[in-house]
C-alpha atoms as a PDB file:
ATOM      1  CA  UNK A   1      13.330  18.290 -51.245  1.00  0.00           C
ATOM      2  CA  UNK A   2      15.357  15.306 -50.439  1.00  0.00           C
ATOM      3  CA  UNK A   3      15.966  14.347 -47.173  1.00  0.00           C
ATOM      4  CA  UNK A   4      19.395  13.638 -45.899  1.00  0.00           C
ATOM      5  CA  UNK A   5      19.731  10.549 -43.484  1.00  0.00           C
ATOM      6  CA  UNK A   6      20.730  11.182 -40.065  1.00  0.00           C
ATOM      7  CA  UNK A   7      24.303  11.170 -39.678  1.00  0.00           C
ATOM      8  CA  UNK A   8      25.749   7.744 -37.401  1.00  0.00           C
ATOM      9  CA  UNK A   9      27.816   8.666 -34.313  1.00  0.00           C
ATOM     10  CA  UNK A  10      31.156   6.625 -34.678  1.00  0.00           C
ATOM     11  CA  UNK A  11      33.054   5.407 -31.403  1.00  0.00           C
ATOM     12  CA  UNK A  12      36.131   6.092 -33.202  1.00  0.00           C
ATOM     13  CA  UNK A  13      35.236   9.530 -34.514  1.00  0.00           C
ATOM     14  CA  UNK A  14      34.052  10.105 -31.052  1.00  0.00           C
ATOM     15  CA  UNK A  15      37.200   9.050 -29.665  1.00  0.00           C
ATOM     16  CA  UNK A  16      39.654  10.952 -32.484  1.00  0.00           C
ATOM     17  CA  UNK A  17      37.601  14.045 -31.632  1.00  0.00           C
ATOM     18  CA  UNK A  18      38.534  13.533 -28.254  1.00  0.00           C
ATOM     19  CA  UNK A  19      42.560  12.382 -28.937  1.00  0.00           C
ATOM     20  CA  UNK A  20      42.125  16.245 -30.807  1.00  0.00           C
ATOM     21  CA  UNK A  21      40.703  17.891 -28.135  1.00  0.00           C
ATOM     22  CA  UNK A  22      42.939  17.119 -26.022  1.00  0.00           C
ATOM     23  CA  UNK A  23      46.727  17.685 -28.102  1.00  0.00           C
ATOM     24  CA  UNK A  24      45.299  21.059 -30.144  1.00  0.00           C
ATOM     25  CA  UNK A  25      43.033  21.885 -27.693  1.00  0.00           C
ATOM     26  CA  UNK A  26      40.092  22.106 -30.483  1.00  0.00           C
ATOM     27  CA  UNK A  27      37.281  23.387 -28.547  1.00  0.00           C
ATOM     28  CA  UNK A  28      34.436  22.993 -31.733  1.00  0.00           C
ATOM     29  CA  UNK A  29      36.160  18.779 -31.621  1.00  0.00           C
ATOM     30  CA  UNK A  30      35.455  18.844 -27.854  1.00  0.00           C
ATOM     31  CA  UNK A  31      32.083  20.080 -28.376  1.00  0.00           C
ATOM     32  CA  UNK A  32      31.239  17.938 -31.245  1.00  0.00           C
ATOM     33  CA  UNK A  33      32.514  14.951 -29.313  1.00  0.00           C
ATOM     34  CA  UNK A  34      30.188  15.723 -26.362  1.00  0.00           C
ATOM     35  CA  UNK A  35      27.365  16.381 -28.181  1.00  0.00           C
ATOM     36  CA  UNK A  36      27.629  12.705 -29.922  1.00  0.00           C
ATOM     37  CA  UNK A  37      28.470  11.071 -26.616  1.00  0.00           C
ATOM     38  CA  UNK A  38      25.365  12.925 -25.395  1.00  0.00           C
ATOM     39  CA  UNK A  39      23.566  11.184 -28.148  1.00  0.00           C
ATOM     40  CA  UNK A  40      24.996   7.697 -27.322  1.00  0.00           C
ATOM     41  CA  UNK A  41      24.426   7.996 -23.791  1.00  0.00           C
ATOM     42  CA  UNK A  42      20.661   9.706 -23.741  1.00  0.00           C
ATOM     43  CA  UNK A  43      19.152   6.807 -26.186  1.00  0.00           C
ATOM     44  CA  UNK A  44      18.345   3.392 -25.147  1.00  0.00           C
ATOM     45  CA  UNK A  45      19.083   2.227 -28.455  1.00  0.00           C
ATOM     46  CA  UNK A  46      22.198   3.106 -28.542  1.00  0.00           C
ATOM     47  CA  UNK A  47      23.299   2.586 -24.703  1.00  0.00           C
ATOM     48  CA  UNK A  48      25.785  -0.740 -25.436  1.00  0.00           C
ATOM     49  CA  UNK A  49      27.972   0.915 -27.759  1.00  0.00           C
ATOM     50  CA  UNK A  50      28.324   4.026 -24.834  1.00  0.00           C
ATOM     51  CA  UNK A  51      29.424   1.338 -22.385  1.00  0.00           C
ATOM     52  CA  UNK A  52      31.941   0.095 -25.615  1.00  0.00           C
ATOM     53  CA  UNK A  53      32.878   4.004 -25.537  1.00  0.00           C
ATOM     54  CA  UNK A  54      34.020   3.977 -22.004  1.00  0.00           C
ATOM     55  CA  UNK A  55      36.119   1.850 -22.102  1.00  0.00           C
ATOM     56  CA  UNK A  56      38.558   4.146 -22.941  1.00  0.00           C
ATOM     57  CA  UNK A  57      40.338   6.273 -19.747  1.00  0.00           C
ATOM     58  CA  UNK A  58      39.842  10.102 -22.832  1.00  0.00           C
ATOM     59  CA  UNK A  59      35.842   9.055 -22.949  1.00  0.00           C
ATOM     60  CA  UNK A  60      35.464   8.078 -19.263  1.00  0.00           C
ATOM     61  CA  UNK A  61      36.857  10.946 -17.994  1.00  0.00           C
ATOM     62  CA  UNK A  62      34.756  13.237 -20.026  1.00  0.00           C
ATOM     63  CA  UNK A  63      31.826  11.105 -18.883  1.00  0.00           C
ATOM     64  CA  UNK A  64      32.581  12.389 -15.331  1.00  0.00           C
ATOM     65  CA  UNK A  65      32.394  15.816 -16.766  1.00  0.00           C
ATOM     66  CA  UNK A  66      29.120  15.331 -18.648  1.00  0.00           C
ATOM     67  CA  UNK A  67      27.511  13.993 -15.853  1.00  0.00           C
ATOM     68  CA  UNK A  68      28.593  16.767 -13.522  1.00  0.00           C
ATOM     69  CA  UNK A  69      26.850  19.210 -15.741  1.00  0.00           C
ATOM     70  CA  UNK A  70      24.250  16.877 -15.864  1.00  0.00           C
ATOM     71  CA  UNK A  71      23.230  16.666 -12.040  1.00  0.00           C
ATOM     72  CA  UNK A  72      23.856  20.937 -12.432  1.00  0.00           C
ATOM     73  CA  UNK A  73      20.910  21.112 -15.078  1.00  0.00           C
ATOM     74  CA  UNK A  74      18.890  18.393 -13.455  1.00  0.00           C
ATOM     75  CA  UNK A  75      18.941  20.577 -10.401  1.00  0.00           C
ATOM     76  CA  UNK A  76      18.101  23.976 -12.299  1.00  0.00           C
ATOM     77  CA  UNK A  77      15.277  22.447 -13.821  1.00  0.00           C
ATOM     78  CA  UNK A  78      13.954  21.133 -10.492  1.00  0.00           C
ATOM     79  CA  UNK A  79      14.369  17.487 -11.265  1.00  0.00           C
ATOM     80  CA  UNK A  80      14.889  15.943  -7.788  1.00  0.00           C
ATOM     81  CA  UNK A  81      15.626  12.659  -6.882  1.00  0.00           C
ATOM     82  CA  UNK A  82      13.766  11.099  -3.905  1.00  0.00           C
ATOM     83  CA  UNK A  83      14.938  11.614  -0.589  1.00  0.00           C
ATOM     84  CA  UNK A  84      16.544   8.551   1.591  1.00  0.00           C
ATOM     85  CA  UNK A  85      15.039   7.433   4.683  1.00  0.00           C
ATOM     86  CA  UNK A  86      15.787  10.054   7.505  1.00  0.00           C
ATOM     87  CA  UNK A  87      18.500   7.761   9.816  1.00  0.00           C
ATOM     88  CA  UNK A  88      15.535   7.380  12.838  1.00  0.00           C
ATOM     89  CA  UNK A  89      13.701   5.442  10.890  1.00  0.00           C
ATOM     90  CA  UNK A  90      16.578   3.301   9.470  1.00  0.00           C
ATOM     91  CA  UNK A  91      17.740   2.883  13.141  1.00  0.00           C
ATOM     92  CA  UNK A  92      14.249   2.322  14.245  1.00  0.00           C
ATOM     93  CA  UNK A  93      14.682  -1.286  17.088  1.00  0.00           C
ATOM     94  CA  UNK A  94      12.290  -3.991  16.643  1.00  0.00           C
ATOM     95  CA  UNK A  95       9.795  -4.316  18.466  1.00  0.00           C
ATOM     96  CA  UNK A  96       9.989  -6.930  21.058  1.00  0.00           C
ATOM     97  CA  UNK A  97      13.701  -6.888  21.284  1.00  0.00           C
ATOM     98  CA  UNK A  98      15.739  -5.845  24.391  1.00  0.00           C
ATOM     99  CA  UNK A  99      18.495  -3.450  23.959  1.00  0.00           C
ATOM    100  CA  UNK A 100      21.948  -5.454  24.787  1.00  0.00           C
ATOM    101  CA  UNK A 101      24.807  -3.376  25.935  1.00  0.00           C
ATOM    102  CA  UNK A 102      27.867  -4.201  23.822  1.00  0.00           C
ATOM    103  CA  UNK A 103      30.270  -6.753  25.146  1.00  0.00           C
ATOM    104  CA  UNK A 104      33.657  -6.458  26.576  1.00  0.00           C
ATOM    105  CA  UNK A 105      36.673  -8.820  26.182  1.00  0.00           C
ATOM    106  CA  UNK A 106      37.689 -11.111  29.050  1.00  0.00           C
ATOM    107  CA  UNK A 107      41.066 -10.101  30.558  1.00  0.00           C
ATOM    108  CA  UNK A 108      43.376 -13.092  30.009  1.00  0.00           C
ATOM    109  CA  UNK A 109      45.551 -13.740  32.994  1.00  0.00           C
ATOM    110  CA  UNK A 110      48.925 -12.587  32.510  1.00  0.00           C
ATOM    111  CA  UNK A 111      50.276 -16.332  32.679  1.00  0.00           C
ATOM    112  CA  UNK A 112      48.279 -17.334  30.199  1.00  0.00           C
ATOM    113  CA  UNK A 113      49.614 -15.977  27.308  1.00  0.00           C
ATOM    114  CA  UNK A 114      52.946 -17.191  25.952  1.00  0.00           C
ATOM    115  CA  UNK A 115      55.748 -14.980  26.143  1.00  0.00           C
ATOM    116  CA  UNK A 116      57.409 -13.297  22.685  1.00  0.00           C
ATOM    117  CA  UNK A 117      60.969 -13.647  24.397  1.00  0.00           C
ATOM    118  CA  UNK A 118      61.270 -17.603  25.560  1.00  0.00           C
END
């Protein structure tokens, strides 16, 4: 049997799928775009021409939406990312160091400042 090459994902397909999508509301173009950003952004290889891709406001905003769903099945399968410092330990003094209260402003005389009215 022969063997068909894999089809290229286009950045202007991508994006005419999208333009589609979004006058006809064409749900199988809104799917097939996804599914080749997917592609772009997922692979290393092809990671430049994704950033190329967003450029446009259509494949940026979907990008947001992908990404959503993203996190969603990240967190469904468990995938968690690791946890930031709790704040005591971020706050934590040095050791040596006194603890200075804050300072307050020196009241001006009243004569010392100029007046708005003269």
């Amino acid at each position: 049997m022969a063997r068909t090459p894999p089809a290229r994902v286009s950045g202007g397909r991508i994006l005419g799928d999208l333009r589609l999508a979004a006058r006809k509301g064409d749900r199988a173009a809104l799917s097939l775009a996804l599914d080749q950003m997917r592609t772009l952004a997922h692979s290393p290889r092809y990671w430049e021409r994704y950033l190329v891709l967003l450029r446009n406001p259509l494949a940026r905003l979907v990008d947001l939406l992908v990404i959503k769903q993203g996190e969603r099945i990240a967190h469904q399968k468990g995938w968690k990312l690791p946890r930031p410092a709790p704040a005591s330990e971020r706050t934590r003094r040095r050791p040596g160091r006194k603890a200075t209260p804050p300072r307050r402003r020196a009241a001006t005389p009243p004569g010392a400042q100029p007046s708005l009215f003269d």
